[in-house]
Protein backbone atom coordinates (compact mmCIF):
# COMPACT_ATOMS: atom_id res chain seq x y z
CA UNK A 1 149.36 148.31 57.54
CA UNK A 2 149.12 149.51 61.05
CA UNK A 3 145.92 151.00 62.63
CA UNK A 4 145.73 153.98 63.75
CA UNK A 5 143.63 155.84 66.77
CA UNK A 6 143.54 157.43 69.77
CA UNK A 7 145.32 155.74 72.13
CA UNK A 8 143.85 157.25 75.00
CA UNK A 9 142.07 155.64 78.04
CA UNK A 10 138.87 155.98 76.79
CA UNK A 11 135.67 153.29 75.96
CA UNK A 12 135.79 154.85 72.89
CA UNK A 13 138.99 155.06 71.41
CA UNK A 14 139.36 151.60 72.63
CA UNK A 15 136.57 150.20 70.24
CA UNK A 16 139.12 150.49 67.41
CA UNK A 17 140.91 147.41 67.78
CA UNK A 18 137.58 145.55 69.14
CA UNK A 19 135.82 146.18 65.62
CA UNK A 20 138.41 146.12 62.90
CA UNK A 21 140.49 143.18 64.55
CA UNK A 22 137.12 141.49 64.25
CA UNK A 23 136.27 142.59 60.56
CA UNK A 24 139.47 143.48 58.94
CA UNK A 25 142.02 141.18 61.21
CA UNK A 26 144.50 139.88 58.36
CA UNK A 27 145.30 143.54 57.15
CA UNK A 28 147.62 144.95 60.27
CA UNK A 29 150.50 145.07 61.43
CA UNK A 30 152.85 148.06 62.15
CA UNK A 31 155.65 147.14 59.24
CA UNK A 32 154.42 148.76 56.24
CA UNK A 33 154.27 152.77 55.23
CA UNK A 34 150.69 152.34 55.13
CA UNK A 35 148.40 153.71 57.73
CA UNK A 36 144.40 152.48 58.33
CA UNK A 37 142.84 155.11 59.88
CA UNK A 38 139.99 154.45 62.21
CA UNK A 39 137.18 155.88 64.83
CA UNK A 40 137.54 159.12 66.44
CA UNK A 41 137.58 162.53 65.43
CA UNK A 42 141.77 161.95 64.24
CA UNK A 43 141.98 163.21 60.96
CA UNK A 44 143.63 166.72 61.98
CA UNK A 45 145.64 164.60 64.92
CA UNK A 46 147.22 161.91 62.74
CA UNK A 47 148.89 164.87 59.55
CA UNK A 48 152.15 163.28 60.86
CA UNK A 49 151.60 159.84 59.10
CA UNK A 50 154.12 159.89 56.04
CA UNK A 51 152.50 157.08 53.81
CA UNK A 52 149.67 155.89 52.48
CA UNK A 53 146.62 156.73 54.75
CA UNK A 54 143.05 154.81 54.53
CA UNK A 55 140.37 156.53 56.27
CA UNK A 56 137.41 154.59 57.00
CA UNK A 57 134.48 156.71 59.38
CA UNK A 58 136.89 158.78 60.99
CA UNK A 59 136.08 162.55 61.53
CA UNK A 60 137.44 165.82 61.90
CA UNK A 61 136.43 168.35 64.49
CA UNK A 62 136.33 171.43 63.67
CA UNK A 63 136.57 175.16 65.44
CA UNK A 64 139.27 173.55 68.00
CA UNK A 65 142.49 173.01 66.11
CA UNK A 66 144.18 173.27 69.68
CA UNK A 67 142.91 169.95 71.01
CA UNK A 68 141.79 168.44 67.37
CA UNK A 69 144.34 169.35 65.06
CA UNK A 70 144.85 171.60 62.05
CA UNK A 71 142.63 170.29 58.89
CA UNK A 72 144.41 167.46 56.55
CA UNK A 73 144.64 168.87 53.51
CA UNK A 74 143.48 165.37 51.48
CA UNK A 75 146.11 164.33 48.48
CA UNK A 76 146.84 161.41 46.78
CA UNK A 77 148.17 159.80 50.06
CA UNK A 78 144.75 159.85 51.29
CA UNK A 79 142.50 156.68 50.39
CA UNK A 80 139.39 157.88 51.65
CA UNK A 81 136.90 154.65 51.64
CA UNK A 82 134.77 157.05 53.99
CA UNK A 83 134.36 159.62 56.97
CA UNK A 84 132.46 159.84 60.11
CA UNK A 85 129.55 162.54 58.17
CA UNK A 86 128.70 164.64 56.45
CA UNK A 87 130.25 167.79 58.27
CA UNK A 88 133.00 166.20 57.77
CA UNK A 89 132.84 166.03 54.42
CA UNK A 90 131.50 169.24 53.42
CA UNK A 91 134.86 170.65 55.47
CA UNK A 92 136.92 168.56 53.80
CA UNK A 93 135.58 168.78 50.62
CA UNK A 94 134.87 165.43 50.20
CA UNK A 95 132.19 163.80 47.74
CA UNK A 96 129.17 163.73 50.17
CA UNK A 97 128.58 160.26 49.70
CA UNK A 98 131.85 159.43 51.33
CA UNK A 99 129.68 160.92 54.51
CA UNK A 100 127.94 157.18 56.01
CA UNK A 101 128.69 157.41 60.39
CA UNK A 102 130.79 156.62 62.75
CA UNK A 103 131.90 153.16 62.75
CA UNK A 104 131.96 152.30 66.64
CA UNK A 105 128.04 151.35 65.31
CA UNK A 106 129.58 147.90 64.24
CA UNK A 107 130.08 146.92 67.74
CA UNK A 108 126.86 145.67 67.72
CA UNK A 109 127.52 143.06 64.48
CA UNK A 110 130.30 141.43 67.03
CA UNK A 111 128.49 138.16 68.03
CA UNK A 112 130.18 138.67 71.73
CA UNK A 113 128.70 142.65 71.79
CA UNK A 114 125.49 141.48 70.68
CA UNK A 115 123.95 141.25 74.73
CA UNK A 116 120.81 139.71 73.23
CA UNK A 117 120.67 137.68 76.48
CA UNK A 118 120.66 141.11 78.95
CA UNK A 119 117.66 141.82 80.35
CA UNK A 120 116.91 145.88 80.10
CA UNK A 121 116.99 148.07 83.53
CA UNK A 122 115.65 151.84 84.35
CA UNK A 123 119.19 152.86 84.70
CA UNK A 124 119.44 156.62 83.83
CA UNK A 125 123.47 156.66 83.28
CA UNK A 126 125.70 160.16 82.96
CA UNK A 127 128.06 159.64 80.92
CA UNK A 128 130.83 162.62 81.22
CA UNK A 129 133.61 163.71 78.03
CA UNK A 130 136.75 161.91 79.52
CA UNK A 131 138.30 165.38 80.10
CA UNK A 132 135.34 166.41 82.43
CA UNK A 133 136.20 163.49 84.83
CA UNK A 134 139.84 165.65 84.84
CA UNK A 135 138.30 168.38 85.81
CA UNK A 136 135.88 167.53 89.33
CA UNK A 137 136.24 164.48 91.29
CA UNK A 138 133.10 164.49 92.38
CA UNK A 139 131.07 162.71 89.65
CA UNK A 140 129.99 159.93 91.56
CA UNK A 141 128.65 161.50 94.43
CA UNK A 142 126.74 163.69 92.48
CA UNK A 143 125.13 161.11 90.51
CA UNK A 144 123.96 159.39 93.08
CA UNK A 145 122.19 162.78 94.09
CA UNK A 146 120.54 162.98 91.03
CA UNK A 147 119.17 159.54 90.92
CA UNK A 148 121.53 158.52 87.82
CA UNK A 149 124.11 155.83 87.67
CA UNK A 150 127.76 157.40 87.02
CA UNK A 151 129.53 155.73 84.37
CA UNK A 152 133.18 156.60 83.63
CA UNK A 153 134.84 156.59 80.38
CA UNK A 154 138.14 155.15 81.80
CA UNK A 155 136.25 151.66 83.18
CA UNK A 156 136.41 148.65 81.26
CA UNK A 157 135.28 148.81 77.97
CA UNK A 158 132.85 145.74 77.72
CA UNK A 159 131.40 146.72 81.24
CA UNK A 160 130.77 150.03 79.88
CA UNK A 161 129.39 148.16 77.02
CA UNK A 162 127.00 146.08 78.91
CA UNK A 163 125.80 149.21 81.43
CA UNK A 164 124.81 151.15 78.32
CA UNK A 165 123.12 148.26 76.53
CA UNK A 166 121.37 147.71 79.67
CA UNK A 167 119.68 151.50 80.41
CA UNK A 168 116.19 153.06 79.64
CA UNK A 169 118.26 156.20 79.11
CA UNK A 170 121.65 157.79 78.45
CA UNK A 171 122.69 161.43 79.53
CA UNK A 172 126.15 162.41 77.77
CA UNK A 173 128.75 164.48 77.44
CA UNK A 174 130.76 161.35 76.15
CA UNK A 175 130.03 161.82 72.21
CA UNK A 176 130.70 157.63 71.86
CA UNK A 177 128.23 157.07 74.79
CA UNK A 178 125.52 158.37 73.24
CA UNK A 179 126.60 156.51 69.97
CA UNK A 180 126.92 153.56 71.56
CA UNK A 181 123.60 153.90 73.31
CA UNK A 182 121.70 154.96 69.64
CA UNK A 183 123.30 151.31 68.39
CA UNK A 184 121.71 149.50 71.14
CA UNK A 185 118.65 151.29 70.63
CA UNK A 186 118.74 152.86 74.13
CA UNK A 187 117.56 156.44 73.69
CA UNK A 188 120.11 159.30 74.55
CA UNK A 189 120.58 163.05 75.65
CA UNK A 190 123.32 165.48 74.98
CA UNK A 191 124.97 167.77 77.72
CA UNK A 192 127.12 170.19 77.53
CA UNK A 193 129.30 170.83 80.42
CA UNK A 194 132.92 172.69 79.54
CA UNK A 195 133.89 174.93 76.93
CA UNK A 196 136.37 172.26 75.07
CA UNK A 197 133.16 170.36 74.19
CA UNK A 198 133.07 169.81 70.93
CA UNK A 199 129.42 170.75 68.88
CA UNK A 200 131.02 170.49 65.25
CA UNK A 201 131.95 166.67 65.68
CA UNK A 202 128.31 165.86 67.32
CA UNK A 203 126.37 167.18 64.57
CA UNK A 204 128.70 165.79 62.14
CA UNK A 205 127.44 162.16 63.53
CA UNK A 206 124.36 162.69 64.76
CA UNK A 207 123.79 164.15 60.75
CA UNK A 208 124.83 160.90 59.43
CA UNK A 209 121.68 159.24 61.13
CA UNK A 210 119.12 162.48 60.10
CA UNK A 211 118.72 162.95 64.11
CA UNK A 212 118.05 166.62 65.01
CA UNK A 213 119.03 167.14 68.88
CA UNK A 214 119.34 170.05 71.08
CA UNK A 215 122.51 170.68 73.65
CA UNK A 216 121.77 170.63 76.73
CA UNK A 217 123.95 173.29 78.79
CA UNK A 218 124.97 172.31 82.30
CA UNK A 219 127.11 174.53 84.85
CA UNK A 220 130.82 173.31 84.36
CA UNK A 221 131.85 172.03 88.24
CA UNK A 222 135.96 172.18 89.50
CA UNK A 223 136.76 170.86 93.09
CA UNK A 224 136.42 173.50 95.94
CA UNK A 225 140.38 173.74 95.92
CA UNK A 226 140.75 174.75 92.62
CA UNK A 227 138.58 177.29 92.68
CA UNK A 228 139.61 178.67 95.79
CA UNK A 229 142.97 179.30 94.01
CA UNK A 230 141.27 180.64 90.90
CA UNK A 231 139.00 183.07 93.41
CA UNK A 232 142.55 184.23 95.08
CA UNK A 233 144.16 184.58 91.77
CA UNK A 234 141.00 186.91 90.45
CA UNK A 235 140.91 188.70 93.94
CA UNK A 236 144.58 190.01 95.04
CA UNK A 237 143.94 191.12 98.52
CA UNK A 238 145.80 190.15 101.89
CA UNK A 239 142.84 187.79 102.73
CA UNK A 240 143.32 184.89 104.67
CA UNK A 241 143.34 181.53 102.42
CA UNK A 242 140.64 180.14 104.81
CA UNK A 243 137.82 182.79 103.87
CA UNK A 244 139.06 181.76 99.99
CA UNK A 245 138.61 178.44 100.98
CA UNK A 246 134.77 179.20 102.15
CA UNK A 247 133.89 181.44 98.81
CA UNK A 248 134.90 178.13 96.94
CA UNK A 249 133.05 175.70 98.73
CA UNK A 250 129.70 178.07 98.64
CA UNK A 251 130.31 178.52 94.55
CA UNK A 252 130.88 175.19 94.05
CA UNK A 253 127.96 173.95 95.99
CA UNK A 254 125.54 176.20 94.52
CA UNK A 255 126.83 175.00 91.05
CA UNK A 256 126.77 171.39 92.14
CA UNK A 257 122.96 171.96 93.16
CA UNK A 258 121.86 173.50 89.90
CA UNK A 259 124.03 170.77 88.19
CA UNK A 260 121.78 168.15 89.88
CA UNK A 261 118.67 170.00 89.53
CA UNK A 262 118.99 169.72 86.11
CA UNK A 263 120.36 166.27 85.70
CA UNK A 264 117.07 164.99 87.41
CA UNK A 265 114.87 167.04 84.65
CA UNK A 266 116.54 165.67 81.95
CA UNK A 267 116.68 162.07 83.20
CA UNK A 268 112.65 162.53 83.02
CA UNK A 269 113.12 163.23 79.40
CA UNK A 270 112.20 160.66 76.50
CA UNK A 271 115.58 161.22 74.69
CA UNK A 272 116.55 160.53 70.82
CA UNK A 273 117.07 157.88 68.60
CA UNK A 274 117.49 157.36 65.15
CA UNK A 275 115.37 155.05 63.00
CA UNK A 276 116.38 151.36 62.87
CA UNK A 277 116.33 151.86 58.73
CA UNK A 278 118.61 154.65 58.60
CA UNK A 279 121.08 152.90 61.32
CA UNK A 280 120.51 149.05 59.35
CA UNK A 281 121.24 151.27 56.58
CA UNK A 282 124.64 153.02 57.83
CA UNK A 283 125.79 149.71 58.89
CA UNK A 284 125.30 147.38 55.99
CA UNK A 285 126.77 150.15 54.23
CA UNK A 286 130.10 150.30 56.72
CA UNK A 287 130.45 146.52 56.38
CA UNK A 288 130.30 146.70 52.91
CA UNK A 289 132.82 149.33 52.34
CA UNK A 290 135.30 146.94 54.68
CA UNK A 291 134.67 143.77 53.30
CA UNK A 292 135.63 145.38 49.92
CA UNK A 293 138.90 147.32 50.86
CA UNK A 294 139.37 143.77 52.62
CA UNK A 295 139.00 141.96 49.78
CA UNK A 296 141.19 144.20 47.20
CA UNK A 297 144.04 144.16 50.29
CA UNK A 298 144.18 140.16 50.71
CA UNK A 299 143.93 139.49 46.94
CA UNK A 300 147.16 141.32 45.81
């Protein structure tokens, strides 16, 4: 059976192998026509797969089949042991209680994730979608601005781990840092930056914990060059490049002062959280569902 996910440079794609290596290490392998599908919001990205598929917390995001893919339309080739929530399963028409979370929450069951020895910070991190870091190269700069610690999705995956575990607060745009901050119990806010940010897929997890949260809208920021192409495209008169050149950098630096503005508000904020039943309660009920499909795979 070969896992499947995201293969992207991202923390949290990368979590797949960390967590079901750990729990469910005797069942891959990349030689049968069976597929284990894991975290990330891959069920409209992974249709291709011609075999059995067994989808355990993944999730589909919806209103973006452009970036997300197309929904699955779920057969008998689909062994659904459960999905990321229950937006998820209401779209899919799923039996709700196939709806428990997102299982990058077991990272915290892993004896080396645990970080019961770190001693807590004030560390206000921003956490930006990995496609946002594309899109202005300025991140760390401006964080510094702010007062917040920059933390890219691309870096290491434990030391994004450990910086996360380690904060009083988390401001993302990363969906999987601000799941990852909920399972350390380090309170989180949700920002909004770019159109291709997904809402569907956020309330689809944050649902699966009963946490209501409100987006937080931020002015999307582009490096001066681009937009002094984008300004010459939208204005098609003989002006020099140079006076482009200065329209940019005055848009972008009034955008990059309202960005921080309101970066520093929210870093005052007290953030959410979801109870410590509810997530105990999610988990146990993850591990569970694993330990059985484990079980039923090793015994035939």
């Amino acid at each position: 059976m070969e896992l499947v996910y995201h293969k992207g440079n991202n923390f949290g794609d990368k979590l797949n192998p960390i967590i079901f290596n750990h729990f469910a290490k005797d069942l891959f392998n990349e030689q049968d026509d069976e597929f284990f599908v894991g975290i990330g919001s891959i069920l409209g990205l992974k249709q291709h797969l011609v075999g059995k598929k067994h989808v355990f917390s993944s999730g589909y995001a919806a209103n973006d089949s452009g970036t997300y893919g197309a929904a699955p339309q779920i057969d008998s080739s689909y062994n659904v042991l459960c999905v990321r929530g229950p937006l998820t399963a209401a779209f899919l028409k799923l039996d709700p209680k196939l709806a428990v979370c997102d299982g990058a929450v077991l990272i915290t069951e892993i004896d080396e994730y645990k970080f019961d020895d770190l001693k807590s910070t004030d560390d206000i991190l921003y956490i930006p979608h990995h496609k946002s870091e594309d899109m202005y190269s300025g991140w760390e700069d401006l964080c510094k601005r702010a007062g917040v610690t920059f933390v890219s999705t691309k870096d290491d995956t434990k030391e994004v781990l450990i910086k996360i575990a380690k904060a009083k607060l988390v401001i993302a745009e990363a969906m999987h840092g601000a799941i990852i901050a909920d399972t350390y119990r380090v309170p989180w806010v949700v920002v909004k930056s770019y159109p291709f940010i997904n809402e569907f897929k956020w309330q689809d997890w944050a649902s699966s914990l009963e946490v209501k949260f409100d987006f937080n809208f931020l002015p999307s920021l582009h490096d001066p060059d681009y937009m002094g192409e984008v300004i010459a495209r939208k204005i098609p008169l003989p002006i020099p490049q140079k006076i482009f050149q200065i329209m940019a950098n005055l848009f972008v630096g009034k955008r990059e002062r309202d960005f921080i503005s309101q970066l520093k508000t929210l870093a005052t904020s007290k953030g959410f959280i979801s109870s410590n039943e509810i997530l105990s309660a999610r988990k146990e009920k993850l591990i569970e569902i694993l330990s059985t499909f484990s079980s039923s795979r090793n015994n035939k």
